[in-house]
Protein backbone atom coordinates (compact mmCIF):
# COMPACT_ATOMS: atom_id res chain seq x y z
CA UNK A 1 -11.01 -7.46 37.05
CA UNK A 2 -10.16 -4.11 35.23
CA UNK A 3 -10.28 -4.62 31.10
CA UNK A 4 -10.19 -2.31 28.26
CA UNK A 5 -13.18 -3.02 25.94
CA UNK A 6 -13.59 -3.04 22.48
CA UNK A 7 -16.92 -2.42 21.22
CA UNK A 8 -16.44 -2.20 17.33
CA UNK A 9 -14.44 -0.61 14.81
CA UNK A 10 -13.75 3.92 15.03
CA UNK A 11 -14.68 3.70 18.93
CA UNK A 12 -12.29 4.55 21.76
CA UNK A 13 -11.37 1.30 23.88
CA UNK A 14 -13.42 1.50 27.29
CA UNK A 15 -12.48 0.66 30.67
CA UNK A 16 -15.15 -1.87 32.67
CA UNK A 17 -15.33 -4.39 34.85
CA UNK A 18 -14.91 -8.15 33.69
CA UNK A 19 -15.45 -11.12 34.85
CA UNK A 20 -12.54 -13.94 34.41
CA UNK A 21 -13.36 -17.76 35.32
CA UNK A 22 -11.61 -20.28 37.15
CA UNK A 23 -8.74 -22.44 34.90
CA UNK A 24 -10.59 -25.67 33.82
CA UNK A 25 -8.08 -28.39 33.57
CA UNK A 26 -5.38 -27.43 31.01
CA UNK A 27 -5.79 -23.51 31.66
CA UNK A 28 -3.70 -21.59 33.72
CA UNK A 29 -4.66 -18.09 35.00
CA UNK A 30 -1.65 -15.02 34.89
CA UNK A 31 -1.45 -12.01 36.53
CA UNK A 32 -0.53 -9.59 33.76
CA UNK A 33 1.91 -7.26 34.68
CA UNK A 34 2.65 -5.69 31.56
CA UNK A 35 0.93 -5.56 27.76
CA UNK A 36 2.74 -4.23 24.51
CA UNK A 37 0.60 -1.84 22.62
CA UNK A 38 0.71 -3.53 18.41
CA UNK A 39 -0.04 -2.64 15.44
CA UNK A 40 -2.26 -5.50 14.66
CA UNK A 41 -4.75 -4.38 17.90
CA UNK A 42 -4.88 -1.41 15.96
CA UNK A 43 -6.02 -3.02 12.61
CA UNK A 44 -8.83 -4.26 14.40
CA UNK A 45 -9.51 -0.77 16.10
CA UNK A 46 -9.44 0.75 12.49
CA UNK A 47 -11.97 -1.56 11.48
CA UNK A 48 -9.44 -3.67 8.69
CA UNK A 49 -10.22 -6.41 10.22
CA UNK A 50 -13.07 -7.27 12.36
CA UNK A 51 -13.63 -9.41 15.66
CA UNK A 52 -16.87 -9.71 17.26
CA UNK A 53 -18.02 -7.55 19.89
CA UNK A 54 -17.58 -7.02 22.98
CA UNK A 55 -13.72 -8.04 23.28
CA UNK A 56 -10.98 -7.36 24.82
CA UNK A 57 -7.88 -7.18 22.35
CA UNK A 58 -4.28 -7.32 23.30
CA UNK A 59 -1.98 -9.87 22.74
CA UNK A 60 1.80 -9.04 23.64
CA UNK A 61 1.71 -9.78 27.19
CA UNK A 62 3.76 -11.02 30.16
CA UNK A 63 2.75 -11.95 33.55
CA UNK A 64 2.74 -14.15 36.82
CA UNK A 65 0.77 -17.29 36.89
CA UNK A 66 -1.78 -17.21 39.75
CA UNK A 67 -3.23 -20.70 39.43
CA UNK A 68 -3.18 -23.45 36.89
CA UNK A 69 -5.58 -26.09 35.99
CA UNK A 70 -5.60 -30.06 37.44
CA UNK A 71 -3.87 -31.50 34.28
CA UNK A 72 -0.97 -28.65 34.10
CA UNK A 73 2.60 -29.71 34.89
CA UNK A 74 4.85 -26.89 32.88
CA UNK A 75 3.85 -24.33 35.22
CA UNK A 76 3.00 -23.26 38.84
CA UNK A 77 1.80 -20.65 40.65
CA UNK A 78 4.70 -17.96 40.75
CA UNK A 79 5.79 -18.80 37.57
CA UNK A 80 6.63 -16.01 35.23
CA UNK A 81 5.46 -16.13 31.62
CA UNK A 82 4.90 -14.68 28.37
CA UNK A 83 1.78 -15.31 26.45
CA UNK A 84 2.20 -15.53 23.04
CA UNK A 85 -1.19 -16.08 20.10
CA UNK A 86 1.03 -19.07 18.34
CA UNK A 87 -1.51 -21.45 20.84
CA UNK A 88 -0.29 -25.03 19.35
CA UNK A 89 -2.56 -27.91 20.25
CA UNK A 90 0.80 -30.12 19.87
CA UNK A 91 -0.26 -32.89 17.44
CA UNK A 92 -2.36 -31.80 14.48
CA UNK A 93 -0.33 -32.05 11.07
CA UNK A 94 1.12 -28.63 11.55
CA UNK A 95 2.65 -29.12 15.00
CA UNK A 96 3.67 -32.76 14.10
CA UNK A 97 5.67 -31.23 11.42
CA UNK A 98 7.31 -28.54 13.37
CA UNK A 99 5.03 -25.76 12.33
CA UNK A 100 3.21 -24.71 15.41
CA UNK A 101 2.59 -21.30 14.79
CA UNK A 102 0.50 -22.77 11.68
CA UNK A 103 -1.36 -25.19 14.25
CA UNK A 104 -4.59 -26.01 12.26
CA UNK A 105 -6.13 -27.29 15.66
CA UNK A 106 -6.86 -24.45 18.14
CA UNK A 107 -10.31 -25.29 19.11
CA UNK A 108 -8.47 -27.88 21.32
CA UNK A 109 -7.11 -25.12 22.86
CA UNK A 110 -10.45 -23.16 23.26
CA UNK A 111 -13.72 -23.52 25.21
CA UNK A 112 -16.26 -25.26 23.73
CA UNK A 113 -19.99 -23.16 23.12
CA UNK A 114 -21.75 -24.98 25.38
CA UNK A 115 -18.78 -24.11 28.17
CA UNK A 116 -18.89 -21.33 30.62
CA UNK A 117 -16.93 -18.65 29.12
CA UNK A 118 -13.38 -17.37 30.16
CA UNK A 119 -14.95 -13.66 30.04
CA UNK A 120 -18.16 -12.20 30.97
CA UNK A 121 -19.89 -9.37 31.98
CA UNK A 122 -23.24 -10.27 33.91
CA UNK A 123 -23.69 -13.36 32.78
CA UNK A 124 -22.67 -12.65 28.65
CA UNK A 125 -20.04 -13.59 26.92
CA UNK A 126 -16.87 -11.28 26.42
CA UNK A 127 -14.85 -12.47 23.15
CA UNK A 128 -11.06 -12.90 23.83
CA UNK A 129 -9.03 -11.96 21.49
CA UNK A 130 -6.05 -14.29 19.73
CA UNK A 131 -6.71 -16.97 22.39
CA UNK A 132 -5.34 -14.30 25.32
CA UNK A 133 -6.58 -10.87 25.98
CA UNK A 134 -4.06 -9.16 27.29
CA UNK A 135 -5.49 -5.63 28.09
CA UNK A 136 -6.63 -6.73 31.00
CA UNK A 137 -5.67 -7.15 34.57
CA UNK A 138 -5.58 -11.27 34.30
CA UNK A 139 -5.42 -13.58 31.57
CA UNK A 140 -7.16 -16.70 31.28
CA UNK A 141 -5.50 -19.19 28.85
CA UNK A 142 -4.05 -22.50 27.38
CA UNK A 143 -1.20 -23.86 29.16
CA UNK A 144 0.24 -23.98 25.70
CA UNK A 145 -0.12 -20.12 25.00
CA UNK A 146 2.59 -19.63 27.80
CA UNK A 147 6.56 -20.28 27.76
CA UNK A 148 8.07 -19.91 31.16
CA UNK A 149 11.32 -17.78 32.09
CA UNK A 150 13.43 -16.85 34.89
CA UNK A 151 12.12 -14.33 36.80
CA UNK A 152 15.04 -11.96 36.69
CA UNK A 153 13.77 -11.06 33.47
CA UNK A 154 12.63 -7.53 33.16
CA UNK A 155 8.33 -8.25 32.29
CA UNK A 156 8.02 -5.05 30.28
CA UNK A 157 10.89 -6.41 28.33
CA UNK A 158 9.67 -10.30 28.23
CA UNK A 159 6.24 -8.59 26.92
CA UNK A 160 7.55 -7.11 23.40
CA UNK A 161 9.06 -10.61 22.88
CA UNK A 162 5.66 -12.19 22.91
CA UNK A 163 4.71 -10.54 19.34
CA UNK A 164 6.61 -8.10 18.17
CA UNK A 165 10.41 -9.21 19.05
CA UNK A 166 9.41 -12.75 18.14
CA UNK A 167 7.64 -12.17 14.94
CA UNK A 168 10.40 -10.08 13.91
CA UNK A 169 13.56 -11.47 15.01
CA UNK A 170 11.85 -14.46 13.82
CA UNK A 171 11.05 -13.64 10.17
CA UNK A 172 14.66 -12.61 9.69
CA UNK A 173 16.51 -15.47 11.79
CA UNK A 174 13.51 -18.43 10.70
CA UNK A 175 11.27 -17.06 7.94
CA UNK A 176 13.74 -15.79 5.55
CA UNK A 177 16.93 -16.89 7.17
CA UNK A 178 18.83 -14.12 6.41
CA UNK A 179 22.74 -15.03 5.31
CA UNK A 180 25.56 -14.16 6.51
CA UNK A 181 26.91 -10.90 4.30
CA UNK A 182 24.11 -10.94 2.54
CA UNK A 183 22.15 -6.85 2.04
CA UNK A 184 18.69 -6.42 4.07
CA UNK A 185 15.88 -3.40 3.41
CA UNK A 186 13.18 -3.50 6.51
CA UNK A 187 10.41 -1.52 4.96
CA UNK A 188 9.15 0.09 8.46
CA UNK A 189 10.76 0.76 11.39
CA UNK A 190 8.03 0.51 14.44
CA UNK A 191 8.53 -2.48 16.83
CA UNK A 192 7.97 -5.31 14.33
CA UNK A 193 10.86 -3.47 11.72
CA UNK A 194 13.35 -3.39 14.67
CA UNK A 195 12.83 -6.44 15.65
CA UNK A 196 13.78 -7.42 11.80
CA UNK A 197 16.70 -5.36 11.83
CA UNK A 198 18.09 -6.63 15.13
CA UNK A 199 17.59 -10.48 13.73
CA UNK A 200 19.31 -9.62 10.63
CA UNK A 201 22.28 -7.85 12.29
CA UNK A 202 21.99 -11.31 14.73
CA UNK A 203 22.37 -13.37 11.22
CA UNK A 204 25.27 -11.55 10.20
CA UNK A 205 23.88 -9.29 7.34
CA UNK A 206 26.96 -6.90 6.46
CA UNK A 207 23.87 -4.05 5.12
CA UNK A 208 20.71 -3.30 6.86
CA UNK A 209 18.51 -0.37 5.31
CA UNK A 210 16.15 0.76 7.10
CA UNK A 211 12.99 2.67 5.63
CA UNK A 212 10.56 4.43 7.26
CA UNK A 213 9.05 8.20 6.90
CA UNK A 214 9.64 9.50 10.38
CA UNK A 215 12.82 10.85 11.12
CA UNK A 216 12.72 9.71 15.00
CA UNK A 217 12.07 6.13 14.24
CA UNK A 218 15.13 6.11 11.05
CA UNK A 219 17.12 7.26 13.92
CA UNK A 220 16.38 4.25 16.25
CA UNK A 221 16.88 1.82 13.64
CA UNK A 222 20.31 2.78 13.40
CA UNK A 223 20.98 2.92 16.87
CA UNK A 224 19.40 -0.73 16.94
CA UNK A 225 21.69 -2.47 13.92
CA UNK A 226 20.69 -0.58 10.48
CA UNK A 227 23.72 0.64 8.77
CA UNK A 228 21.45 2.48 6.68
CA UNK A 229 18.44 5.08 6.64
CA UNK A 230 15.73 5.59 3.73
CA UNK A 231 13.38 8.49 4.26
CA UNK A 232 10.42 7.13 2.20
CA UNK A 233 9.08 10.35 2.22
CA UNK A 234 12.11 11.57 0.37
CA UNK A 235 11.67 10.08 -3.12
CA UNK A 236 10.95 6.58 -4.37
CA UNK A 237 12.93 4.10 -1.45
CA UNK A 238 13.04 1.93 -3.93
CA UNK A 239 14.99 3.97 -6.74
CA UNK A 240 16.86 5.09 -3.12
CA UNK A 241 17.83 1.34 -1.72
CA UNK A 242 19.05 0.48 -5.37
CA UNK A 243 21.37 3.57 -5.18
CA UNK A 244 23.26 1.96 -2.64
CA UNK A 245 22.92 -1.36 -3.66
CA UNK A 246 23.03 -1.65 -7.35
CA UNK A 247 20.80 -4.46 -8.43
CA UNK A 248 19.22 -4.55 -5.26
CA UNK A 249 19.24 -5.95 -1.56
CA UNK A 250 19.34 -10.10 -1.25
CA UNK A 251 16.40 -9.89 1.74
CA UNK A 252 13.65 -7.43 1.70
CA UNK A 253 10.63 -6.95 4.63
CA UNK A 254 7.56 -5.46 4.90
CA UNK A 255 6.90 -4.33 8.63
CA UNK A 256 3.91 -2.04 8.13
CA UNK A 257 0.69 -4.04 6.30
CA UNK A 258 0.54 -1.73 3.04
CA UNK A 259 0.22 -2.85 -0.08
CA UNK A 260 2.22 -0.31 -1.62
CA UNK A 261 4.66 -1.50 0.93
CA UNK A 262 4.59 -5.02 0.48
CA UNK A 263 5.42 -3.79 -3.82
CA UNK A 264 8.40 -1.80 -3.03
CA UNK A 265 9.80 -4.75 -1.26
CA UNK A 266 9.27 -7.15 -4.06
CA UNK A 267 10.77 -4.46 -6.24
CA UNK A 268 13.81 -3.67 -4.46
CA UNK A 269 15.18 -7.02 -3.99
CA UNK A 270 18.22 -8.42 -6.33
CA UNK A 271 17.37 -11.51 -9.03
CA UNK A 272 17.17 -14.20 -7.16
CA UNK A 273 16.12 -12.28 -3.31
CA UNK A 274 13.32 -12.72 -1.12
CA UNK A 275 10.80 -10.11 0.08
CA UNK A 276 8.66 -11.46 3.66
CA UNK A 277 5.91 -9.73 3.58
CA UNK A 278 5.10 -9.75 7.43
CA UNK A 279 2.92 -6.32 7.75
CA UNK A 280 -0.75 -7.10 7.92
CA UNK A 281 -1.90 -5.93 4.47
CA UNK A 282 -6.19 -5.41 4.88
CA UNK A 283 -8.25 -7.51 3.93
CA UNK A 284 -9.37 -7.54 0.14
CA UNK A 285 -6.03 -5.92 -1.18
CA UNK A 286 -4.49 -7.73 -3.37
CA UNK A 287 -0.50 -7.75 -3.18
CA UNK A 288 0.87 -7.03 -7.17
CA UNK A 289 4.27 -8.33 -8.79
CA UNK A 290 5.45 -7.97 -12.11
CA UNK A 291 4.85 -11.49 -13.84
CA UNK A 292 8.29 -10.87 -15.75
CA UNK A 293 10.38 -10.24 -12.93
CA UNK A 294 9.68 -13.61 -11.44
CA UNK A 295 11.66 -15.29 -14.39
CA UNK A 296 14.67 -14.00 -12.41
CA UNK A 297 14.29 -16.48 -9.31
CA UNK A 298 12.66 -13.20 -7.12
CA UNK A 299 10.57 -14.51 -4.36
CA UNK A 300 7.96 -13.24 -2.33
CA UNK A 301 6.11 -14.76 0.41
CA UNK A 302 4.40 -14.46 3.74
CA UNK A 303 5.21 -14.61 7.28
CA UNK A 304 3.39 -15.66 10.41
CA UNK A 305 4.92 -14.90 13.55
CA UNK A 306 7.98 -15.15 12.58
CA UNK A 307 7.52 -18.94 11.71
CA UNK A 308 8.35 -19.47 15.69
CA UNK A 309 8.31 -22.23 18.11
CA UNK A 310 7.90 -20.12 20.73
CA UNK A 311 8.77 -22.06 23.65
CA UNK A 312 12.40 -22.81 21.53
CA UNK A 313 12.37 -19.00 20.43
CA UNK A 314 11.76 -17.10 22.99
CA UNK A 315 14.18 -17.95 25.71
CA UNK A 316 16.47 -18.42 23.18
CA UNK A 317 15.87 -14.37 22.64
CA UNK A 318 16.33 -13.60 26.39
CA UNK A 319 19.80 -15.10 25.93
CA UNK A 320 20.97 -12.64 22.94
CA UNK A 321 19.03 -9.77 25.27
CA UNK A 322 21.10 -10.49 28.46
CA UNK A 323 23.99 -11.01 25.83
CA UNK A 324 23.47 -7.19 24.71
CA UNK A 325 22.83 -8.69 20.89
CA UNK A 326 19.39 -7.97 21.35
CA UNK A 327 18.19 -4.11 22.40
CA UNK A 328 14.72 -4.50 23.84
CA UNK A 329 15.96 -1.76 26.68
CA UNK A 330 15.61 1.20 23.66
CA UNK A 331 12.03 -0.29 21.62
CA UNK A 332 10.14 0.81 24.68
CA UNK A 333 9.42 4.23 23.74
CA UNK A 334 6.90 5.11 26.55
CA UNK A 335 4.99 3.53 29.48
CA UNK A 336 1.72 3.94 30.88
CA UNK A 337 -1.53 2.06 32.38
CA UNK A 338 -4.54 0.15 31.13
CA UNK A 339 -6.54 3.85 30.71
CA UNK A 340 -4.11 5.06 28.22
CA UNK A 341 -4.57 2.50 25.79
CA UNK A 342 -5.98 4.98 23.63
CA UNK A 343 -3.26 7.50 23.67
CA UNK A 344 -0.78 4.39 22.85
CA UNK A 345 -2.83 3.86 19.65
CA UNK A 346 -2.67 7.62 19.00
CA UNK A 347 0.75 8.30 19.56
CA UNK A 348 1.42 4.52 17.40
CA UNK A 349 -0.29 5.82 14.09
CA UNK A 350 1.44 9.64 14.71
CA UNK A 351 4.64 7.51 14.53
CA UNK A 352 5.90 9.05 18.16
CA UNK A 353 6.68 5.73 19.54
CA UNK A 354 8.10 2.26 18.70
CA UNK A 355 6.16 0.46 21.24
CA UNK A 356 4.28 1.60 24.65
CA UNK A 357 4.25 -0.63 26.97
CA UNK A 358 1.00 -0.57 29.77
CA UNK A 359 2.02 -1.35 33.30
CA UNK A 360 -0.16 -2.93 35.41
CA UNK A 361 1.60 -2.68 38.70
């Protein structure tokens, strides 16, 4: 099969020929028909975090399943799916307890060493990336890395729910649960931030600010729930969110993974608000609060994937799309194939685009 290689950090993704194994008894093997282009692939790509070499990255994906392993019984050939990293091995401490995204067990979920490998090239091992892979034509992975849905549902669509939609709608809707008439500042308007602001306007919040630095994507965020634009290039959006707030906004996000983002969160929140840090900040940086402030009930703390259950979560997000209370119609900025992977990661950090989506068919 066709995959888009990564090779290390500061190098162009390259496009070879991989070999994908059979599914072993609780795998299943997809067809991938389309992949959402993230942020977080493009951490890696940066070289702030690291992943051995050679691998392919990816991991917003939807698909058709093409066979499944002898133990499978949720899916079938035909099926249509979206992958999603929150892998759960079901009964670890973490899954028990209705935290599966947190599931401390995943090497159930993986191939041992001593196992043939899901990827190769000529005989050598080809790392996979969050348990999926999904620049690639196929994906080889746990049954429990999959949720099935209709298939009436648009796959370029079902794709952005499989990271960005769900991490997003999910830190507002599970994370933070947002309140009804309660104020909301999204620090960041790419995918992840308008997936925030549509799960906030889906809790009921009666003022969404949205902050971001490029015009283009302010202007989406409105169109997608925000009742409110910061330019964060404008002045301190801080100094600006408390100008329309007063003491501050009861739920603050960070959507981007910088530190001095992850601050002006904590800062602009009200005594006794929340700021969900759900950005990748690098490695190594430490995030900095003001020891005083905390005396005044402010929170801060993290989010993974939107704290989801994904196989709850994510149909339950097809409902509010086909509903028109979710937008995921407008978040795909622009389309293309497996060879411009490198042009979506361009255009991402230019901040041209909310999300490209690569078709494979």
């Amino acid at each position: 099969m066709k995959a888009a290689i990564y090779h290390g950090p500061g190098q162009a993704l390259t496009i070879e020929q991989v070999e994908i194994d059979n599914p072993k008894e609780r795998e299943v093997l997809v067809r991938t028909v389309a992949s959402g282009v993230c942020h977080s692939d493009l951490h890696f790509v940066d070289g702030l975090y690291m992943w051995p070499t050679p691998a392919i990255l990816g991991h917003e994906a939807a698909g058709v399943v093409e066979k499944v392993g002898s133990q499978v019984t949720y899916l079938k050939p035909g099926d249509h799916v979206i992958a999603c990293l929150s892998v759960f091995c079901g009964y670890c401490e973490e899954c028990m307890s209705g935290h599966p995204n947190l599931c401390s067990n995943k090497a159930a979920t993986q191939r041992a060493q001593s196992d043939k490998p899901r990827l190769s090239q000529k005989g050598k091992l080809v790392n996979q990336f969050a348990d999926l892979s999904g620049y690639a034509e196929q994906m080889l992975v746990h049954e429990n890395a999959l949720v099935k849905i209709e298939n009436d549902v648009p796959l370029d669509r079902a794709a952005l729910i499989g990271c960005g939609v769900m991490t997003g709608v999910g830190a507002a809707l599970n994370t933070a649960k947002v309140a009804p008439g309660s104020q909301v500042a999204v620090f960041g308007a790419g995918g992840v931030g308008l997936a925030i602001i549509q799960g906030a306007r889906v809790a009921g919040a009666r003022m969404i600010i949205a902050v971001d630095k490029f015009k283009n994507k302010l202007e989406l965020a409105k169109k997608l729930g925000a009742t409110h634009a910061v330019d964060a290039s404008a002045g301190n959006p801080v100094d600006q969110i408390r100008a329309l707030t007063g003491d501050g906004v009861d739920y603050s996000f960070e959507a981007i993974g910088l530190k001095v983002a992850a601050e002006q969160a904590y800062e602009s929140v009200r005594p006794g608000g929340i700021a969900t840090i759900v950005g990748m900040v690098p490695l190594g940086q430490k995030v900095e609060v003001d020891g005083f402030s905390l005396l005044f009930e402010k929170r801060i703390q993290g989010c993974f994937m939107g704290s989801n259950r994904f196989r709850i979560d994510m149909p339950r997000i097809i409902d509010l799309y086909r509903q028109g209370r979710i937008d995921l119609d407008d978040m795909i900025t622009r389309r293309g194939k497996l060879e411009d992977v490198n042009e979506a990661f361009r255009a991402m950090k230019a901040g041209e685009v909310a999300r490209t989506v690569l078709m494979f068919e």
